[in-house]
N, C-alpha and C. Protein backbone atom coordinates (compact mmCIF):
# COMPACT_ATOMS: atom_id res chain seq x y z
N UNK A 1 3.32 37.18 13.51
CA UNK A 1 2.66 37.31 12.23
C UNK A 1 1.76 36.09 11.97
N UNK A 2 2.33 34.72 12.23
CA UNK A 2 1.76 33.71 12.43
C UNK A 2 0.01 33.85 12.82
N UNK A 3 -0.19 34.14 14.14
CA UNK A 3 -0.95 34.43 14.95
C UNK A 3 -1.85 35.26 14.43
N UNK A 4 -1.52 36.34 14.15
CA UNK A 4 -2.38 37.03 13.17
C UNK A 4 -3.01 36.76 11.99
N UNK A 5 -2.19 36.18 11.68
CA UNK A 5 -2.61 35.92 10.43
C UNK A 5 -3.48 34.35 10.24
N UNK A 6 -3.76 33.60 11.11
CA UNK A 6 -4.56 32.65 12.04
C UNK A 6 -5.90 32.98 12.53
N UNK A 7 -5.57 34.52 13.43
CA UNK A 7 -6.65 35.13 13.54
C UNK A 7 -7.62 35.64 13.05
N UNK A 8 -7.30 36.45 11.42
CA UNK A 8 -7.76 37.17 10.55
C UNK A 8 -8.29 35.89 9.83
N UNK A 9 -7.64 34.75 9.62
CA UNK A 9 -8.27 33.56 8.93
C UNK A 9 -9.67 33.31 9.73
N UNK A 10 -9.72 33.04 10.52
CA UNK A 10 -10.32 32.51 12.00
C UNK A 10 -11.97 33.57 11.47
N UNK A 11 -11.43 34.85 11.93
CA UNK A 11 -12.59 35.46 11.77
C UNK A 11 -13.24 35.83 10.77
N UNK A 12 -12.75 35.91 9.27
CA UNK A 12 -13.32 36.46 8.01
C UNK A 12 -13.89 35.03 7.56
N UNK A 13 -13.48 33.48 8.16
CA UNK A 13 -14.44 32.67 7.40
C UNK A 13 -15.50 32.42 8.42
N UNK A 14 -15.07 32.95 9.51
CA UNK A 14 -16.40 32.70 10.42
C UNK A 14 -17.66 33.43 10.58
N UNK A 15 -17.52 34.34 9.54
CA UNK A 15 -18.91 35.15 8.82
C UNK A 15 -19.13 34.69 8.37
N UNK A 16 -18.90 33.59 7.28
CA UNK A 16 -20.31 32.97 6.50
C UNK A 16 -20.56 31.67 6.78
N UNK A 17 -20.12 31.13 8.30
CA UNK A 17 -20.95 30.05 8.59
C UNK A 17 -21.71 30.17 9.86
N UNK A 18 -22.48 29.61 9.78
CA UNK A 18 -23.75 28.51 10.60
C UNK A 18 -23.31 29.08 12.39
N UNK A 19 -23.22 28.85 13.23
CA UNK A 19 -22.95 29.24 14.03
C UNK A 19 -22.37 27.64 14.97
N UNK A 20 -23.89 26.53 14.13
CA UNK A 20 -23.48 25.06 14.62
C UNK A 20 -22.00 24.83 14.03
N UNK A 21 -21.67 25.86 13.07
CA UNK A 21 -20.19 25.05 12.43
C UNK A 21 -19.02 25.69 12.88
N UNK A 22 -19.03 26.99 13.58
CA UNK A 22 -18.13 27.48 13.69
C UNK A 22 -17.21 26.47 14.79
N UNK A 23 -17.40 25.72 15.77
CA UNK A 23 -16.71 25.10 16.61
C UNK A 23 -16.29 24.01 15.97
N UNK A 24 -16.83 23.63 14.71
CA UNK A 24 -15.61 22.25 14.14
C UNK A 24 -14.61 23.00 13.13
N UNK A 25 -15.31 24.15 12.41
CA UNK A 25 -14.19 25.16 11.91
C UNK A 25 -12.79 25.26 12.83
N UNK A 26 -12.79 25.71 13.97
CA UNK A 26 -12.08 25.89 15.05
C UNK A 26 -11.29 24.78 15.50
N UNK A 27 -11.64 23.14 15.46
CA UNK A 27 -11.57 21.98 15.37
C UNK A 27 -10.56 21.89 14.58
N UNK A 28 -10.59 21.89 13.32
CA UNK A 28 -9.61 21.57 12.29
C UNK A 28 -8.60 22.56 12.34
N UNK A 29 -8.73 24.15 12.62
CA UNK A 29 -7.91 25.21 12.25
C UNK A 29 -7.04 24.53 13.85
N UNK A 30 -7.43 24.00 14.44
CA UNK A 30 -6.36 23.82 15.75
C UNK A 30 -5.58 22.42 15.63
N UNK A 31 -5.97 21.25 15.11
CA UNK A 31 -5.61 20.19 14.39
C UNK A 31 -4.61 20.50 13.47
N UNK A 32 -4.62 21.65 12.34
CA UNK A 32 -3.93 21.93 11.45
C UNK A 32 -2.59 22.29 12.44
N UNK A 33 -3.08 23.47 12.93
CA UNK A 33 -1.56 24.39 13.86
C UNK A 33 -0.88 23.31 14.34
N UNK A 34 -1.46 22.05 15.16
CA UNK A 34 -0.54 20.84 15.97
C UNK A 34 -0.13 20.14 14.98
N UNK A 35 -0.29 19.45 13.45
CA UNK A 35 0.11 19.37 13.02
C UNK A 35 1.55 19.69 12.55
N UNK A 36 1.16 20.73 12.39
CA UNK A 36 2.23 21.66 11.52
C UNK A 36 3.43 21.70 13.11
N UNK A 37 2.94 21.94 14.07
CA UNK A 37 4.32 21.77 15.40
C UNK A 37 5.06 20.64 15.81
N UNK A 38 4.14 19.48 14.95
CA UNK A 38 4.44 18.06 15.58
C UNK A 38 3.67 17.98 16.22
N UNK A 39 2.85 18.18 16.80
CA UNK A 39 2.31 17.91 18.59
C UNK A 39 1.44 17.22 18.47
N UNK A 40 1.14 16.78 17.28
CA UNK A 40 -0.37 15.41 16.89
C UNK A 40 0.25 14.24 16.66
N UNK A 41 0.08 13.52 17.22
CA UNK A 41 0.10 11.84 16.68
C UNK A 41 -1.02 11.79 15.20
N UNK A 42 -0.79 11.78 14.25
CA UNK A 42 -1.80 10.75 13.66
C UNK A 42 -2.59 9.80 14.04
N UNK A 43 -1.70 8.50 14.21
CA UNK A 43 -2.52 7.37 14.82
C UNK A 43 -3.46 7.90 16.22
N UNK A 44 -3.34 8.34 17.35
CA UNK A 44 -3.79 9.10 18.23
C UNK A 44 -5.39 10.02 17.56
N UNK A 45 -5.03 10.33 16.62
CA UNK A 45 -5.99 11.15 16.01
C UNK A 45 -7.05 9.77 15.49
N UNK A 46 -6.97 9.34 14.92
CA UNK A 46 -7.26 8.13 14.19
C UNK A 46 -8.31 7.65 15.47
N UNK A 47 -7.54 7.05 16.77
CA UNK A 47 -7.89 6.39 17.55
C UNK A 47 -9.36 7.10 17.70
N UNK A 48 -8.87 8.47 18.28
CA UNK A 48 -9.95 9.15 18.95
C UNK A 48 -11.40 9.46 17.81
N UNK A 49 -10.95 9.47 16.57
CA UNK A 49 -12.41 9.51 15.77
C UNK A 49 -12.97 7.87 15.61
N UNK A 50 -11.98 7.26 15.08
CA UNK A 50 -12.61 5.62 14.70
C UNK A 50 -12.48 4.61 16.29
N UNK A 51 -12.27 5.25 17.46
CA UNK A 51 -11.79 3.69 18.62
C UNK A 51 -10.80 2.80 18.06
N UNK A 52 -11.30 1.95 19.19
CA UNK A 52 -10.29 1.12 19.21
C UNK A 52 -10.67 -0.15 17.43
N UNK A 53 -9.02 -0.67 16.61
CA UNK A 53 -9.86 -1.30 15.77
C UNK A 53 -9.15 -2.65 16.36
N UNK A 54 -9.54 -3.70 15.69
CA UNK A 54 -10.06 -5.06 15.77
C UNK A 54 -10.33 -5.50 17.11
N UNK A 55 -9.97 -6.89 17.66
CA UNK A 55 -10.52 -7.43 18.29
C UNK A 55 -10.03 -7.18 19.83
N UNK A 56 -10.73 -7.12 20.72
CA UNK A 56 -10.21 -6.64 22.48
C UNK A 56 -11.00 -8.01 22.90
N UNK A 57 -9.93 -8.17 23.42
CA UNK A 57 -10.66 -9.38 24.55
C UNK A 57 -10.45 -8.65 25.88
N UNK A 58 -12.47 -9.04 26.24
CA UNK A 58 -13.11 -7.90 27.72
C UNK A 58 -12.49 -9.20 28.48
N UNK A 59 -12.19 -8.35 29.34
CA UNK A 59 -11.92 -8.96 31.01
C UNK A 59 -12.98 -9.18 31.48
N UNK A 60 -13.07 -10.29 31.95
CA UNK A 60 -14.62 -9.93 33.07
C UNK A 60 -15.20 -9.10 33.77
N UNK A 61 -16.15 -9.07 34.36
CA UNK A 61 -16.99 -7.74 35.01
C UNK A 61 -15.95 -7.89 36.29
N UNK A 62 -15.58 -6.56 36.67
CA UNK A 62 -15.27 -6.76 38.18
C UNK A 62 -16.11 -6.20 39.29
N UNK A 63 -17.27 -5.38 38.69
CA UNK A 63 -18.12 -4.53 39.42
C UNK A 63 -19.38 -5.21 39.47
N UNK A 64 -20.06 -4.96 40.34
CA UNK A 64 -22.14 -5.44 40.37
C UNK A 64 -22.80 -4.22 39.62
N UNK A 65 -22.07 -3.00 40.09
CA UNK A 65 -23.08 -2.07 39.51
C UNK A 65 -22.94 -1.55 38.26
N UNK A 66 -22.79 -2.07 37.26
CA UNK A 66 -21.86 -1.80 36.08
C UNK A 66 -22.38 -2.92 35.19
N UNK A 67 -23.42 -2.72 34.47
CA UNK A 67 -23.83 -3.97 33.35
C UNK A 67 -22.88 -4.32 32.47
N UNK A 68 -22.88 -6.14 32.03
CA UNK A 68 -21.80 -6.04 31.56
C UNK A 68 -21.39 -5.78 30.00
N UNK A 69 -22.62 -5.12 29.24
CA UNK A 69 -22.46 -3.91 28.18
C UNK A 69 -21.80 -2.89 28.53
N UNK A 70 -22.13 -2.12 29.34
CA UNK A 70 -21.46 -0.77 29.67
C UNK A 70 -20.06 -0.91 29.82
N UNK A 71 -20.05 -2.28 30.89
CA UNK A 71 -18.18 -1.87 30.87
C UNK A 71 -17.61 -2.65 29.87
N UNK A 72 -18.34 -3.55 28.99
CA UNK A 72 -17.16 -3.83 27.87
C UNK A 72 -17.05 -2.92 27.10
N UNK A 73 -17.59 -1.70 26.63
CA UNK A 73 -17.46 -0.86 26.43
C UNK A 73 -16.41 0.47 27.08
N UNK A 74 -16.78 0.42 28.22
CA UNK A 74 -15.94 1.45 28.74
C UNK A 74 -14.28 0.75 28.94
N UNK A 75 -14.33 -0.82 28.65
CA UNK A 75 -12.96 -1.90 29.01
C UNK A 75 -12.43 -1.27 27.40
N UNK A 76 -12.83 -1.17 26.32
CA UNK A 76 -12.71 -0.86 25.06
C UNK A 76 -11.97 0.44 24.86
């Protein structure tokens, strides 16, 4: 019933949007369900929209081909 009733949500609001919106519609309606199972970290969630917060101390470059913007970034 769950499922269905997920589904029927799913598709009657996805008639009156945008077509660019329907995939963050989908976004949240799947966020919500893990929620609701446990299966989300918060903080995890957090991470992945805002990164990492305060201060990271970069390691040095260990690569040549790898500027060392890019990988303090990708070290981040």
């Amino acid at each position: 019933m769950n499922d269905h009733f997920t589904l029927n949500l799913y598709e009657n609001v996805c008639r009156s949007l945008f077509e660019r919106h329907k995939l963050m519609f989908s976004f949240k309606i799947t966020l919500n369900i893990l929620f609701g199972m446990d299966k989300m970290d918060p903080t995890e969630l957090r991470f992945f929209f805002a990164g990492p917060s305060g201060e990271v101390k970069i390691a040095p470059n260990p690569t040549e081909w790898l500027g060392d913007l890019e990988w303090a970034e990708c070290y981040k």
